[in-house]
Each structure stands twice: as structure tokens, then as C-alpha cells.
Protein backbone atom coordinates (compact mmCIF):
# COMPACT_ATOMS: atom_id res chain seq x y z
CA UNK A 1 0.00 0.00 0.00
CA UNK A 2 1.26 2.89 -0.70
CA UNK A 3 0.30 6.68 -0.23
CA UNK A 4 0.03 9.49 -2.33
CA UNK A 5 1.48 12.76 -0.37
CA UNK A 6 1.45 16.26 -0.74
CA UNK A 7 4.58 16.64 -0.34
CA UNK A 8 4.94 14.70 -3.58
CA UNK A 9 2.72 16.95 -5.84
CA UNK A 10 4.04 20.66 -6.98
CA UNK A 11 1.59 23.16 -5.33
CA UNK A 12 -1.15 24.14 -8.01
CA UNK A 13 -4.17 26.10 -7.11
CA UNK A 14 -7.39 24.60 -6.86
CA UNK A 15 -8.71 27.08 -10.17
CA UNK A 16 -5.83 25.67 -12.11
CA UNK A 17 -6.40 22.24 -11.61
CA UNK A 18 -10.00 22.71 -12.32
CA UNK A 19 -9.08 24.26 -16.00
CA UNK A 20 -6.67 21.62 -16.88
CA UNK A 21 -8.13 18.81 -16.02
CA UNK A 22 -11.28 19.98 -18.11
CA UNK A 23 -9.05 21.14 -20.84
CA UNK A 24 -6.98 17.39 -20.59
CA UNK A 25 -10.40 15.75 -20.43
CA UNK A 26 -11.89 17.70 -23.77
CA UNK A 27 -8.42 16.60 -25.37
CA UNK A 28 -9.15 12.97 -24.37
CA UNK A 29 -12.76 12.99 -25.32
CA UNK A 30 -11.74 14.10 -28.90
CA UNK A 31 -9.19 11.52 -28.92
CA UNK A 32 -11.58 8.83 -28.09
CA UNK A 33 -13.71 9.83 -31.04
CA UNK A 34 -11.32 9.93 -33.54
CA UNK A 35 -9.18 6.72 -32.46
CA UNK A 36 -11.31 4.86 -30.02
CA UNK A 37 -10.24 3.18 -27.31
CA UNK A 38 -6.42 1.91 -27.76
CA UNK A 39 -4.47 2.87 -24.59
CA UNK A 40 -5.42 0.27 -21.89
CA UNK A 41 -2.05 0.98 -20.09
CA UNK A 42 0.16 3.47 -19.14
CA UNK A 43 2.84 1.92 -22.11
CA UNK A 44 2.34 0.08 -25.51
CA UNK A 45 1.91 -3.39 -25.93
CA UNK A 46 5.48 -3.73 -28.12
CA UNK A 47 7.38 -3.21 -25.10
CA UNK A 48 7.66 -6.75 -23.87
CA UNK A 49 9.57 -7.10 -20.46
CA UNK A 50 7.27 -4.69 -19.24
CA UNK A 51 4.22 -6.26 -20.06
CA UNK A 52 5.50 -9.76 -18.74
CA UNK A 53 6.45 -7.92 -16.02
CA UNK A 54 2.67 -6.52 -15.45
CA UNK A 55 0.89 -9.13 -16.51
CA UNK A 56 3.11 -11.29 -13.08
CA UNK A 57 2.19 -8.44 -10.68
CA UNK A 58 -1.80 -8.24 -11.51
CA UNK A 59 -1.68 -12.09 -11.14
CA UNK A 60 0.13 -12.16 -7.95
CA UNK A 61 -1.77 -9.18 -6.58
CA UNK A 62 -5.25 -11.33 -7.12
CA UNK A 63 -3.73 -13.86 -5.25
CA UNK A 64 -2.08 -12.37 -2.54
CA UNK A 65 -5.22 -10.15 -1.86
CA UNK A 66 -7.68 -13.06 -2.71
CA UNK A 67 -5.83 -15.83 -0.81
CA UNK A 68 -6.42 -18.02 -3.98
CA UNK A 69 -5.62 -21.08 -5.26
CA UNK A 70 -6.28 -21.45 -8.49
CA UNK A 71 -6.05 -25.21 -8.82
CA UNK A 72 -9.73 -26.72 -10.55
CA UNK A 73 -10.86 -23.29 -10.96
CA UNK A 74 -13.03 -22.16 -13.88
CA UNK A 75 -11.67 -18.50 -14.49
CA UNK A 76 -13.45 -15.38 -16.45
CA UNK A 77 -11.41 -12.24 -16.41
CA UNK A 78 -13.37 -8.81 -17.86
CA UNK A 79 -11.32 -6.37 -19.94
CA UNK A 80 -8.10 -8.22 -20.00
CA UNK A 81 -6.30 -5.43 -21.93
CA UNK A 82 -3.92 -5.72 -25.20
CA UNK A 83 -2.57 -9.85 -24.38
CA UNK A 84 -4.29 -12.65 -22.70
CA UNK A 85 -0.88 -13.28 -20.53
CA UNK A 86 -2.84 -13.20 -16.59
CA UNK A 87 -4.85 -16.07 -18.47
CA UNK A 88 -1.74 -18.64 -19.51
CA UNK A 89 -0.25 -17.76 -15.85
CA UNK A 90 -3.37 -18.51 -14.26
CA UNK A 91 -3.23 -21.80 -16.30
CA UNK A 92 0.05 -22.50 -15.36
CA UNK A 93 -0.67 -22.33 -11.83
CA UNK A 94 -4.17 -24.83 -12.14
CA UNK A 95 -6.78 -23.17 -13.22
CA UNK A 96 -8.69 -25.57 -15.53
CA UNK A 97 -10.00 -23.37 -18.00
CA UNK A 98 -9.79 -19.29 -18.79
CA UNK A 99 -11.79 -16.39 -20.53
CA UNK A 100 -11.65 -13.31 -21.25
CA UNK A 101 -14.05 -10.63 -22.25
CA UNK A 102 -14.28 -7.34 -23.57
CA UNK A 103 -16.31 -4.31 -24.65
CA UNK A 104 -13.40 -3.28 -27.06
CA UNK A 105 -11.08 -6.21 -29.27
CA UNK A 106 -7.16 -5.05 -28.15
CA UNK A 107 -5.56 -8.87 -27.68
CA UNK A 108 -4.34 -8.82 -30.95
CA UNK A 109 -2.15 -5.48 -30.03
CA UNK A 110 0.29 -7.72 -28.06
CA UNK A 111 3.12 -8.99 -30.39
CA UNK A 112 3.93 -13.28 -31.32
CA UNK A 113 7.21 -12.18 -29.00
CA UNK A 114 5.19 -11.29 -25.88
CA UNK A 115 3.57 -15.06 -25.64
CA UNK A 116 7.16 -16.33 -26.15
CA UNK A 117 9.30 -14.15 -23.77
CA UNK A 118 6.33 -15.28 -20.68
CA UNK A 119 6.49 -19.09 -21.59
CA UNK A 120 10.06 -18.37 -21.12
CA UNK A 121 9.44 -17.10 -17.79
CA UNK A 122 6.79 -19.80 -16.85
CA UNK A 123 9.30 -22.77 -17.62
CA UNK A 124 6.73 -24.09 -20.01
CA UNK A 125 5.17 -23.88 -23.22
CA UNK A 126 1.42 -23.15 -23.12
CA UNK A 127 -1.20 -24.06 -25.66
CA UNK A 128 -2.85 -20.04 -26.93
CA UNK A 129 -6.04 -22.10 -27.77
CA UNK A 130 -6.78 -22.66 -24.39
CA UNK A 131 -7.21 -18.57 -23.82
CA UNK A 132 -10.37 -17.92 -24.89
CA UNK A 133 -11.37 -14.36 -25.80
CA UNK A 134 -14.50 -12.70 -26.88
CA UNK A 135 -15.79 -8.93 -27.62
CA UNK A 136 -19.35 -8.39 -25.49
CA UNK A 137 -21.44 -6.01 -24.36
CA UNK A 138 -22.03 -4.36 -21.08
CA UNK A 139 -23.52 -4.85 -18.43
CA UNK A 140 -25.60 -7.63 -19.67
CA UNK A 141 -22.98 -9.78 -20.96
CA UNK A 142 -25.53 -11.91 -23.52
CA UNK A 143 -22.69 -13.23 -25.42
CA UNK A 144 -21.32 -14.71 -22.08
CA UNK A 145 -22.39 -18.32 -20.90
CA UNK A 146 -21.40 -21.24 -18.98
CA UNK A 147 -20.41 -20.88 -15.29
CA UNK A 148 -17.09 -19.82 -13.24
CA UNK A 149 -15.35 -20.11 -9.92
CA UNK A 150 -13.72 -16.93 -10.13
CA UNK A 151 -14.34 -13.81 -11.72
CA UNK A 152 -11.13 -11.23 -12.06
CA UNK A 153 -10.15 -7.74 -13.68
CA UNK A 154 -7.84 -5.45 -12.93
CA UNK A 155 -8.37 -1.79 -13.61
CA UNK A 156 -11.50 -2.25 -15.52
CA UNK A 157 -14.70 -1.75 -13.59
CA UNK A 158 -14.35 1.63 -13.35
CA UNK A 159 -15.23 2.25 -17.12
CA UNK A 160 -17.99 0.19 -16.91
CA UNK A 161 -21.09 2.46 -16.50
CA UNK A 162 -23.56 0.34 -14.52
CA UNK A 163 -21.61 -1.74 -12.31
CA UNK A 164 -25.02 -2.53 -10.65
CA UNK A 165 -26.69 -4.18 -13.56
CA UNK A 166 -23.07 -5.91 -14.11
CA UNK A 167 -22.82 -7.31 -11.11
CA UNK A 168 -26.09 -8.82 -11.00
CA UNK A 169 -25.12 -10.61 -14.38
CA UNK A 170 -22.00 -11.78 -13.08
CA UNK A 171 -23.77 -13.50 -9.98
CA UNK A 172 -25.84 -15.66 -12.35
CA UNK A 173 -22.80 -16.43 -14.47
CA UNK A 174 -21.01 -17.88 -11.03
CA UNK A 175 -21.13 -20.75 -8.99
CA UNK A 176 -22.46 -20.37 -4.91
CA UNK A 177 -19.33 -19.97 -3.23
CA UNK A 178 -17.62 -18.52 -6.01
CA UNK A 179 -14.82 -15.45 -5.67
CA UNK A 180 -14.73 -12.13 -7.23
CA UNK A 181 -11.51 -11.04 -7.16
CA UNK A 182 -11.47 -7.02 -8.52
CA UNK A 183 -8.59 -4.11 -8.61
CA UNK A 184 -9.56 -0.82 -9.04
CA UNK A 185 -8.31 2.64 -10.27
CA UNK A 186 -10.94 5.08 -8.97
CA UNK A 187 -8.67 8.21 -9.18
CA UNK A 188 -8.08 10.30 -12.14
CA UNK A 189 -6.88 8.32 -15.09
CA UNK A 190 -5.15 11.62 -17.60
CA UNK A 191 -1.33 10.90 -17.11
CA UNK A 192 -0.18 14.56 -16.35
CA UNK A 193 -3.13 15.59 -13.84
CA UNK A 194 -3.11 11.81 -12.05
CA UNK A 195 -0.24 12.37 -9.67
CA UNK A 196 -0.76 16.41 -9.06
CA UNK A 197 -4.93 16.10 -8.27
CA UNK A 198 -5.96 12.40 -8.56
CA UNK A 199 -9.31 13.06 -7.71
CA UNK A 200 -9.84 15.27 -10.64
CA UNK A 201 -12.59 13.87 -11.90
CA UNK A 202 -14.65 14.33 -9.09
CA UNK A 203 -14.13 17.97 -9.18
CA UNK A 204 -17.16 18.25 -11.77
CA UNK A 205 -20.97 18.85 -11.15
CA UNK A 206 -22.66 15.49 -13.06
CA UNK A 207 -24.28 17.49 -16.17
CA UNK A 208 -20.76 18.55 -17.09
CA UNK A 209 -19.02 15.68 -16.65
CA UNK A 210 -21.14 13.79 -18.81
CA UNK A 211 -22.13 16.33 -21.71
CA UNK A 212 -18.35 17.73 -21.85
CA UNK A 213 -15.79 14.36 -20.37
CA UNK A 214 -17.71 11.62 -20.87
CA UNK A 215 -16.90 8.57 -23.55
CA UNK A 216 -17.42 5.06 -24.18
CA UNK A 217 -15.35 3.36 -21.13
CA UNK A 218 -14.56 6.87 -19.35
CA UNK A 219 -14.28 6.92 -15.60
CA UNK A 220 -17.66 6.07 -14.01
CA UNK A 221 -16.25 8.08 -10.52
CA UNK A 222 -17.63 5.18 -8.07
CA UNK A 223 -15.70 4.94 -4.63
CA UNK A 224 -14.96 2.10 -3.12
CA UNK A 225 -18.87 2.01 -0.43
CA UNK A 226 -20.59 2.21 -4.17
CA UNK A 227 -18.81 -0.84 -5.01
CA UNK A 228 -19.22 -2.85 -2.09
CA UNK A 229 -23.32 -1.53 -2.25
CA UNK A 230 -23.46 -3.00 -5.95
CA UNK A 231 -21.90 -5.95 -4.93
CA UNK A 232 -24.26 -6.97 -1.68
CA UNK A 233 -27.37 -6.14 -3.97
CA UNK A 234 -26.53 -8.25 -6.50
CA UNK A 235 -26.37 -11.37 -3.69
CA UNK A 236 -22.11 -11.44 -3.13
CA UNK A 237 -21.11 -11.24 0.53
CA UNK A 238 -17.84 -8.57 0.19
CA UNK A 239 -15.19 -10.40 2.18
CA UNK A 240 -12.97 -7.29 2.40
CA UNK A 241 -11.74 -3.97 0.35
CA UNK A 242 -7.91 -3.63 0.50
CA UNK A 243 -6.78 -0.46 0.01
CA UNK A 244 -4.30 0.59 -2.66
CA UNK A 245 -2.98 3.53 -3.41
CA UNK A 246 -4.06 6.09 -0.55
CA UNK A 247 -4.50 9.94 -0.61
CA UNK A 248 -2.66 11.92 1.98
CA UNK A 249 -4.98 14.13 4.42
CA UNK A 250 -3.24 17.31 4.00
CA UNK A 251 -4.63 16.62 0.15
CA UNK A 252 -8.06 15.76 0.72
CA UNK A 253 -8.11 18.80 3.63
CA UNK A 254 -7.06 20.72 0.32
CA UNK A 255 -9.54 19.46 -2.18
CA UNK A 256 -12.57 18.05 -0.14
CA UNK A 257 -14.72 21.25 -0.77
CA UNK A 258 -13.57 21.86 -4.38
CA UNK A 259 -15.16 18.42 -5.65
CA UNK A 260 -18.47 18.34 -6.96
CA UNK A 261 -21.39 18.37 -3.92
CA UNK A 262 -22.29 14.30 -4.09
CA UNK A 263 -18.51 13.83 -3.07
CA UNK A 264 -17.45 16.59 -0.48
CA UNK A 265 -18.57 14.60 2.20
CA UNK A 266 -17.85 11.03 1.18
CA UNK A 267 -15.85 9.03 3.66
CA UNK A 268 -13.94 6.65 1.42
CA UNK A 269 -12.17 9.47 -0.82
CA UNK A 270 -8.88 8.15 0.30
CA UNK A 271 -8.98 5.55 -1.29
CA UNK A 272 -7.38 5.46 -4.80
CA UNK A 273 -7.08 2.33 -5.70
CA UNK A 274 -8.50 -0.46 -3.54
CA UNK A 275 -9.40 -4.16 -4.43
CA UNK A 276 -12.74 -5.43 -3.84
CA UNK A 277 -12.83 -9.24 -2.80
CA UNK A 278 -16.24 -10.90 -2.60
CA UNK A 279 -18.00 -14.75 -2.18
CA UNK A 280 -21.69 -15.32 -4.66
CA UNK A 281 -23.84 -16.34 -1.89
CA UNK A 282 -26.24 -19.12 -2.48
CA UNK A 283 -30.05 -17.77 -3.53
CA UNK A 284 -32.86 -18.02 -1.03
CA UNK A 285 -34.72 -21.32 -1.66
């Protein structure tokens, strides 16, 4: 866990952070339309080492968090970025079968190298047919079927828009007793604002977030209590939230009454990045 401090981000004034991270967020609307959605990660799919590298880390993070084993498990990961590599590493380490799914179709960014450089580093060769991928739609998921043990993603509910509806879905897609294992990025995602005001994109009333920053797969702005609500209603017991990435106090002292008037007096704005760990329930009889 680590913390994000003030003493770490160059003093800006609230006005000016307000005006460029509308101006940043216009930019990257624009760029949206024109190019679509491309840029999963913070660096491009042709730089190998580093995507082995991440692909480890979100892997190990789900199962250090999620105490998991992944031996006999059925596995469905959501928005699985530019490669399928958390799949064959989940395979390697006894999961039985792996998908992934998608509103947008990036696997095929990742490069023949990438797949060989991580069997390298698994001490195996793996067979690509067994990672399954598919392009669906949100939040109802109706070219998804069959059932799973655990459900994963890292870094991807928070461009799904109804994470309500979503979660429902995903409880009838998953066996009683099943895990949902999910990281999240809930602070601002524009690279050059992120680290000086990463709650950004909370700073703006609803009407203007969505007529002026909103796109396809844009920051929803959930915390961490809307997640855990979603999950309970749609019949998941949350186990635990582990927090992330914190904010310092002196910053949210700073920008608390600057954000738009559902957040100012939200409890869980601390929390940057957090990973939400939850068990599907069995249905009333």
C-alpha cells in the first residue's frame, strides 16, 4: 500500500487544476472519437519485459489479496487489456479453463514475441487455444455463458457504467461460493493531472461531466462504499476492500470542498485504488 502525499505533488491552485483537467479531459474525449479506445495501459503493448512484467504483478496481486488457489478453478477475467498473458499464468498455476471478455477487441495489439518471452518465464510452453477471448457487451454480458469459480479484472470496472446491472449478471454467471476477485483505479486516469490532483474527476458537477468528459469506457467516478453496495445487492457477501494507493490528508483537507457536492462529504475518498474481494452467496430457496 502505498500513499500518495502532498509533499509529492508541486503546489497548483485549486482554479488551475479545475481548468486543466477539463481542458486534458476535452483533449481525451476528442481523442476517443477519432481513435477509439487503444491505450489500456500506461505503455504500448510492443514493449515486452514490461508487459511480462505486469501481466506477473496483476496475477500475484489477485492472489495475494484473494488468498487463492487457483487449482480446478473455472476462471473469467473482464477487460483483459492488449494480451491474454494473466490467463496462460493462471493456467500455469491450475486453473482448468480461462476467458476473457471485452467491450473493445485489443488482444491482438500484443506482439507473437510477448507469448514467447512469458512461456520463457513460466518454464513451459502453453497451448494459446486454451485462452479464450470474446468482444461483449455491457452490463448484460448476452454473449457470455457457462459458469465460473472466479471472476477477475484489474483496472477495468471503473469504465464500466452500470456496475449494478453488471454485477447482477455476473452473480448468475457464477457458482455459490464462487470469488470475485477485482482491482480498481478510482482516481483520475489523464497521465499529467493523475499524480498532481488524482481526484480530478470528481471535481465536476454530473451534467458537465457527462455532456463535456464523458466517452465510451470513461471513468464512471464510483468509490470504493458504491462498489461494495453493488456488490451486496446483487447477492455477493464482500469479504474485504484492501486499500491501494491512498490519498494523503493534508490533500483531501485541500480538495474536499472543491469536488463536486455528491462527493465533499464522502468518507472513502482516500482511497485510490483499492481491491474489492467478494463470495456469490447461495439464492434463497
Amino acid at each position: 500500500m502505498n500513499s500518495l502525499t502532498s509533499s509529492t505533488i508541486p503546489y497548483i491552485s485549486n482554479l488551475t487544476k479545475y481548468w486543466a483537467g477539463m481542458v486534458l479531459g476535452i483533449v481525451n474525449v476528442n481523442r476517443h472519437r477519432l481513435a477509439g479506445y487503444r491505450r489500456p495501459r500506461q505503455f504500448g503493448a510492443n514493449q515486452i519485459e514490461r508487459s511480462v512484467d505486469y501481466v506477473f504483478a496483476v496475477v500475484d496481486r489477485w492472489q495475494t489479496r484473494g488468498d487463492m488457489d487457483w487449482s480446478g478453478k473455472r476462471v473469467l477475467e473482464l477487460g483483459p487489456g492488449p494480451d491474454l498473458g494473466t490467463g496462460a499464468i493462471v493456467l500455469d498455476r491450475g486453473a482448468v479453463s480461462y476467458r476473457a471478455i471485452d467491450a473493445f477487441d485489443l488482444v491482438g495489439m500484443a506482439p507473437d514475441e510477448f507469448y514467447d518471452v512469458l512461456a520463457t518465464r513460466l518454464h513451459s510452453q502453453f497451448d494459446k487455444s486454451r485462452l479464450s477471448f470474446a468482444r461483449v457487451t455491457y452490463p448484460g454480458l448476452p454473449e457470455v455463458d457457462g459458469r465460473y469459480d472466479v471472476i477477475v479484472s484489474n483496472a477495468t470496472l471503473e469504465h464500466v457504467e452500470n456496475v449494478p446491472a453488471l454485477f447482477r449478471r455476473l452473480r448468475q454467471l457464477m457458482e455459490d461460493g464462487g470469488r470475485m476477485i477485482h482491482h480498481i483505479d478510482a482516481q483520475t486516469h489523464m497521465r499529467w493531472i493523475k499524480d498532481r490532483d488524482p481526484l480530478n474527476i470528481l471535481r465536476y458537477r454530473e451534467r458537465i461531466y457527462r455532456r463535456l468528459l464523458f466517452f465510451p469506457g470513461a471513468p464512471n467516478r464510483m468509490r470504493a462504499e458504491d462498489y461494495r453496495v453493488a456488490a451486496v445487492g446483487a447477492g455477493f457477501h464482500v469479504d474485504t476492500i484492501v486499500a491501494g494507493r491512498l490519498a494523503d490528508p493534508r490533500y483531501l483537507d485541500e480538495v474536499r470542498q472543491q469536488l463536486a457536492e455528491p462527493f465533499r462529504s464522502r468518507s472513502d475518498l482516500s482511497l485510490l485504488t483499492f481491491t474489492l474481494l467478494a463470495t456469490a452467496t447461495p439464492a434463497d430457496p
